[in-house]
Protein backbone atom coordinates (compact mmCIF):
# COMPACT_ATOMS: atom_id res chain seq x y z
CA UNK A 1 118.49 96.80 71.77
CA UNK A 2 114.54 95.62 71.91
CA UNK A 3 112.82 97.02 74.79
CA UNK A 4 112.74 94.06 77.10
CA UNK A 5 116.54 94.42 77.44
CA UNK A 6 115.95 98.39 77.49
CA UNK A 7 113.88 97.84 80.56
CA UNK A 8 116.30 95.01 81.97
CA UNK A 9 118.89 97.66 82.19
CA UNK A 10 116.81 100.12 83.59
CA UNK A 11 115.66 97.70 86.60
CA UNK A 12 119.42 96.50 86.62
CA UNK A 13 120.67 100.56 87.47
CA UNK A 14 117.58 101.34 89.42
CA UNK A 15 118.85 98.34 91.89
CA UNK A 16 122.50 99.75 92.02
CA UNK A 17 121.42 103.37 92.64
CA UNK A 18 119.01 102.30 95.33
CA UNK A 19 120.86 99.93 97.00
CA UNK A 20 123.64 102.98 97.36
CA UNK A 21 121.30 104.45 99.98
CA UNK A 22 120.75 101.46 102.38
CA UNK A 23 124.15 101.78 104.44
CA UNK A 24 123.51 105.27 105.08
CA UNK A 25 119.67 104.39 106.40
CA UNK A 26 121.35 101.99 108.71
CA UNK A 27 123.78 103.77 109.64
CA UNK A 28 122.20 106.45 110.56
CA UNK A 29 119.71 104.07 112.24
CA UNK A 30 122.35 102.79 114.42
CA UNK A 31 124.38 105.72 115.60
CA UNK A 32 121.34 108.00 115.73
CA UNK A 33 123.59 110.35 114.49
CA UNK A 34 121.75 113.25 112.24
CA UNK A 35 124.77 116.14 111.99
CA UNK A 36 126.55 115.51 108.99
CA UNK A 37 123.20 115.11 107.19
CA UNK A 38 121.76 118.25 105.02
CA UNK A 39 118.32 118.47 105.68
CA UNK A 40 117.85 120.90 102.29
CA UNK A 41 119.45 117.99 100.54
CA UNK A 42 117.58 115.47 101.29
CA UNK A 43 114.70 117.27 101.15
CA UNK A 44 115.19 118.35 97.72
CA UNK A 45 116.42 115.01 97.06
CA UNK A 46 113.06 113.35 98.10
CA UNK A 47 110.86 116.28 95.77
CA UNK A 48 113.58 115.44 92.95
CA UNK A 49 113.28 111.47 93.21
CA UNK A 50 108.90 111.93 93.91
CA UNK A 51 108.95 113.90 90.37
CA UNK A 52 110.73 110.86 89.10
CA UNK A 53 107.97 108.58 90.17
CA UNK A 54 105.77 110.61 88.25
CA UNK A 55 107.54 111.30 85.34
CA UNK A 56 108.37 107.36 85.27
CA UNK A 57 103.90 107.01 85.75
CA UNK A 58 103.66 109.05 83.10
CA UNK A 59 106.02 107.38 80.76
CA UNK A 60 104.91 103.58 81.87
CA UNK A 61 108.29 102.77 82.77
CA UNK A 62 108.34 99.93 85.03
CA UNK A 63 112.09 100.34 86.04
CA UNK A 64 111.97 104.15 86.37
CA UNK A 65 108.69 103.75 88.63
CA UNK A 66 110.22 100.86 90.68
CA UNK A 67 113.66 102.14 91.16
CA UNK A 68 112.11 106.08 92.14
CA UNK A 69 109.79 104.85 94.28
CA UNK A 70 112.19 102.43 96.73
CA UNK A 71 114.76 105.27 96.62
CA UNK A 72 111.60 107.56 97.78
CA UNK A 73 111.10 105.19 101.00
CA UNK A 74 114.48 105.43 101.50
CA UNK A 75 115.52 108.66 101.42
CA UNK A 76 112.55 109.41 103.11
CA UNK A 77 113.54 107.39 106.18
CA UNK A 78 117.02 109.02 106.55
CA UNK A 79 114.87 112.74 105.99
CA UNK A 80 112.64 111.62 109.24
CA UNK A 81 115.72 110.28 111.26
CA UNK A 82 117.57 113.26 110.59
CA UNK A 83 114.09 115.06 111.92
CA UNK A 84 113.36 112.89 114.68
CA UNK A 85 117.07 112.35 115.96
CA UNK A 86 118.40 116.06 115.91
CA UNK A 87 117.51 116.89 119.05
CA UNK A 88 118.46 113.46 121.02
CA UNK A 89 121.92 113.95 121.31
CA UNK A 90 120.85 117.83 122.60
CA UNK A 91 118.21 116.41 125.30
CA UNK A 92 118.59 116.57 128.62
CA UNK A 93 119.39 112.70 130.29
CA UNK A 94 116.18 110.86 131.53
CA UNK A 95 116.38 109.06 135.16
């Protein structure tokens, strides 16, 4: 396999594993709902796919950097939801 097609595989799996995180970012979006959610996961998840990114820099691999980095944004989001919405459902109603 030449490395075009090496790096045509690599962007094709980096879109499959990334996409895999959008339903949860809106689902947790929508509900609001935080409490099935690890927050140790996800933030070791977010250190593990950041090292990615860099390992991917450091390699010049376009599909590793592309793939890592959108998953980043991602997970990110559901790591500040789950910060930002883990008190709402606690909080005392606003008149």
């Amino acid at each position: 396999m030449d490395g075009f097609m090496i790096e045509v595989l690599g962007l094709a799996a980096g879109f499959m594993t990334t996409c895999s995180f959008i339903p949860q970012v809106v689902r947790t979006y929508r509900s609001r709902s935080v409490s099935d959610i690890s927050l140790r996961m996800y933030l070791l998840l977010c250190v593990g796919i950041a090292m990615w990114v860099v390992y991917g820099l450091m390699i010049n691999s376009v599909s590793v950097v592309a793939a890592n980095s959108v998953s980043l944004g991602l997970t990110l989001a559901i790591l500040v939801m789950k910060i930002m919405f883990r008190h709402e459902r606690n909080a005392p109603e606003r008149n």
